[in-house]
C-alpha atoms as a PDB file:
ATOM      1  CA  UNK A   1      -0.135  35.285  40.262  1.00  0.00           C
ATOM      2  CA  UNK A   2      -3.213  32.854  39.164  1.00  0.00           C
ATOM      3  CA  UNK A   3      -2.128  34.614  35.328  1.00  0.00           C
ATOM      4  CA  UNK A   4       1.080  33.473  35.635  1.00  0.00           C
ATOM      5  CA  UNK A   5       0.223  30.019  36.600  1.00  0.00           C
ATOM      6  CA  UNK A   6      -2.537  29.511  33.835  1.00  0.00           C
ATOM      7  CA  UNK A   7       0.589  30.697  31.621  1.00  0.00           C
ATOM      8  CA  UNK A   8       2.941  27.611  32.940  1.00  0.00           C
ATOM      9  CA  UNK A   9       0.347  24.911  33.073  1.00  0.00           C
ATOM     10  CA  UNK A  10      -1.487  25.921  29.641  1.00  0.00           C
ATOM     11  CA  UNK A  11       0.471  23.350  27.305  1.00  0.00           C
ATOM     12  CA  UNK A  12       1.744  25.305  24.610  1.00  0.00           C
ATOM     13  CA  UNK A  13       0.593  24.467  20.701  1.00  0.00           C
ATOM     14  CA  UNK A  14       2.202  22.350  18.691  1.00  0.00           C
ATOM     15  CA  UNK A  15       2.086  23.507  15.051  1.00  0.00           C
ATOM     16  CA  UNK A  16       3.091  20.273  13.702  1.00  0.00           C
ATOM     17  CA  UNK A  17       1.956  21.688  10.289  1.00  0.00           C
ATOM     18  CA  UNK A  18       4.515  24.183   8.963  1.00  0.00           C
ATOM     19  CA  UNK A  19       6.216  24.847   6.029  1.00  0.00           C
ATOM     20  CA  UNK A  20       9.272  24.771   8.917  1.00  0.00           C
ATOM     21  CA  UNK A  21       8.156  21.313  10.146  1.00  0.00           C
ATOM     22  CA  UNK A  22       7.502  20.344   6.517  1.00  0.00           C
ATOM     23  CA  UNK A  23      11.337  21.202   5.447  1.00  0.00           C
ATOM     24  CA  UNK A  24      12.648  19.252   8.575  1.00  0.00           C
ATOM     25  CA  UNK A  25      10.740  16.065   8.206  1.00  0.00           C
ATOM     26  CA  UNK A  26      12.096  16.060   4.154  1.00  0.00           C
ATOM     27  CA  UNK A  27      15.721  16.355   5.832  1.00  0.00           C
ATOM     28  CA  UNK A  28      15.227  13.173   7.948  1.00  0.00           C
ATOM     29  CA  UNK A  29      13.959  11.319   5.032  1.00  0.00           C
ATOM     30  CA  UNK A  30      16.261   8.705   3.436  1.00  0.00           C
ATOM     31  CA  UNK A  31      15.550   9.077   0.368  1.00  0.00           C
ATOM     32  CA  UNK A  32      16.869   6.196  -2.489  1.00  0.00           C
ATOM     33  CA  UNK A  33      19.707   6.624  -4.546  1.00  0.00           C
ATOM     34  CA  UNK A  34      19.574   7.051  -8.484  1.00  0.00           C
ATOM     35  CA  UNK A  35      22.359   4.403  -8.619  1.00  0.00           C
ATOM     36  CA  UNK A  36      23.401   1.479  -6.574  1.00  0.00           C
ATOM     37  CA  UNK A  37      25.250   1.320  -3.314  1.00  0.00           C
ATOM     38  CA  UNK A  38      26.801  -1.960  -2.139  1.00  0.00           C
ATOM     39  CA  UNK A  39      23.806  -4.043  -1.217  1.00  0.00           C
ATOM     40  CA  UNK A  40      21.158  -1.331  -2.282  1.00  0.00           C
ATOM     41  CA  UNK A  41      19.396  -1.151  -5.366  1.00  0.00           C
ATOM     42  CA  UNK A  42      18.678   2.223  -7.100  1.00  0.00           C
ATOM     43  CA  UNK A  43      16.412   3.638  -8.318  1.00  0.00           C
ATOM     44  CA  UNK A  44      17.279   3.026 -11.699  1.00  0.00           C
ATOM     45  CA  UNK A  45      18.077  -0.113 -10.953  1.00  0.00           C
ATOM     46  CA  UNK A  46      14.958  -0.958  -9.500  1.00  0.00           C
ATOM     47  CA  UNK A  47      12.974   0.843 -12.456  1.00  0.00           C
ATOM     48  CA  UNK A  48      14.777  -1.279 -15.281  1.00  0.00           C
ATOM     49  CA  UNK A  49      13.709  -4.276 -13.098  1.00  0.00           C
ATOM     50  CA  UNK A  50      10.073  -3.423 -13.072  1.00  0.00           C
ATOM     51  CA  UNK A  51      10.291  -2.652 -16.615  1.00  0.00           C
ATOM     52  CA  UNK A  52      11.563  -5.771 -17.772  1.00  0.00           C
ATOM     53  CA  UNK A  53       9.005  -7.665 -15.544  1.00  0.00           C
ATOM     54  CA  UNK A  54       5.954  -5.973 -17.053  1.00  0.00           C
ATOM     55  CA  UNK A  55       7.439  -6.695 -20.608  1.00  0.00           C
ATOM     56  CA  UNK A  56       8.214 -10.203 -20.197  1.00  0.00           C
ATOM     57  CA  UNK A  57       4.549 -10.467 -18.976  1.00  0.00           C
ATOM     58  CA  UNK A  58       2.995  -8.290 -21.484  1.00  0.00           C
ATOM     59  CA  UNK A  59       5.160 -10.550 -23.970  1.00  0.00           C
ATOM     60  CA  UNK A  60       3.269 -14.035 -22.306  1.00  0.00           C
ATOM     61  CA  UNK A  61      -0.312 -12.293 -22.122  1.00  0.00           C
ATOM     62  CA  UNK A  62      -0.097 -11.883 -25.925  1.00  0.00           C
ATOM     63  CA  UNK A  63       1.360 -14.712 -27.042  1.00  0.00           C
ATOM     64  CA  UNK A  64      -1.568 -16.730 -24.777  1.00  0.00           C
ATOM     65  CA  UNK A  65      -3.814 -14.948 -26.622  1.00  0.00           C
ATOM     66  CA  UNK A  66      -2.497 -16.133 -29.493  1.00  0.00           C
ATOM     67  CA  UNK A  67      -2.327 -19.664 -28.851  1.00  0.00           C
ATOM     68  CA  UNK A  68      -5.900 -19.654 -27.802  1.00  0.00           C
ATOM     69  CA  UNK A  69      -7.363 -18.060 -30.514  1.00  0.00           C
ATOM     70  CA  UNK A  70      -5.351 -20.179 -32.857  1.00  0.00           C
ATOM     71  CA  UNK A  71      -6.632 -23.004 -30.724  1.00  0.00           C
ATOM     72  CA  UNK A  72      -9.902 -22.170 -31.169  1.00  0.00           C
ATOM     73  CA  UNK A  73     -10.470 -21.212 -34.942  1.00  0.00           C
ATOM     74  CA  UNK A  74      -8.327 -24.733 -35.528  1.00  0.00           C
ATOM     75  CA  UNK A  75     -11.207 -26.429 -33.751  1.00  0.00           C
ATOM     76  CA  UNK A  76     -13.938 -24.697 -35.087  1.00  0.00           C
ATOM     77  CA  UNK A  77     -14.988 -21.518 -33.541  1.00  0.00           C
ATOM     78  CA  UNK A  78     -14.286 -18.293 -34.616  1.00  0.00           C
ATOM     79  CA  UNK A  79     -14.262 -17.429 -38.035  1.00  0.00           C
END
């Protein structure tokens, strides 16, 4: 009888790391959409966004560095 108690009270293991648990925690997910949805931006929506923000400040970085170096040798330094 005392095995059959251990048996009830042990708490039993959780294997929170399967390849089961794993598959069912990638079905819950809500993963983004490639396109948009009513009020949601995709993901290619989102990555032509980003893209166009980095260029645009790529494209000001530059031409900064151009104006200050122009700046400069106009003044004097540099050669």
């Amino acid at each position: 009888m005392s095995e059959e108690k251990k048996k009830t009270t042990t708490p039993t293991k959780d294997h929170w790391f399967s390849f089961d648990g794993i598959a069912k925690e990638a079905k819950r997910v809500r993963w983004p959409k490639w396109k948009s949805e009513g009020n949601t931006a995709g993901i290619l929506q989102n990555t032509a966004e980003v893209l166009i923000f980095v260029g645009f400040f790529a494209l000001f970085f530059v031409l900064c560095e151009f104006i200050v170096t122009f700046v400069l040798r106009f003044i004097g330094i540099g050669v």
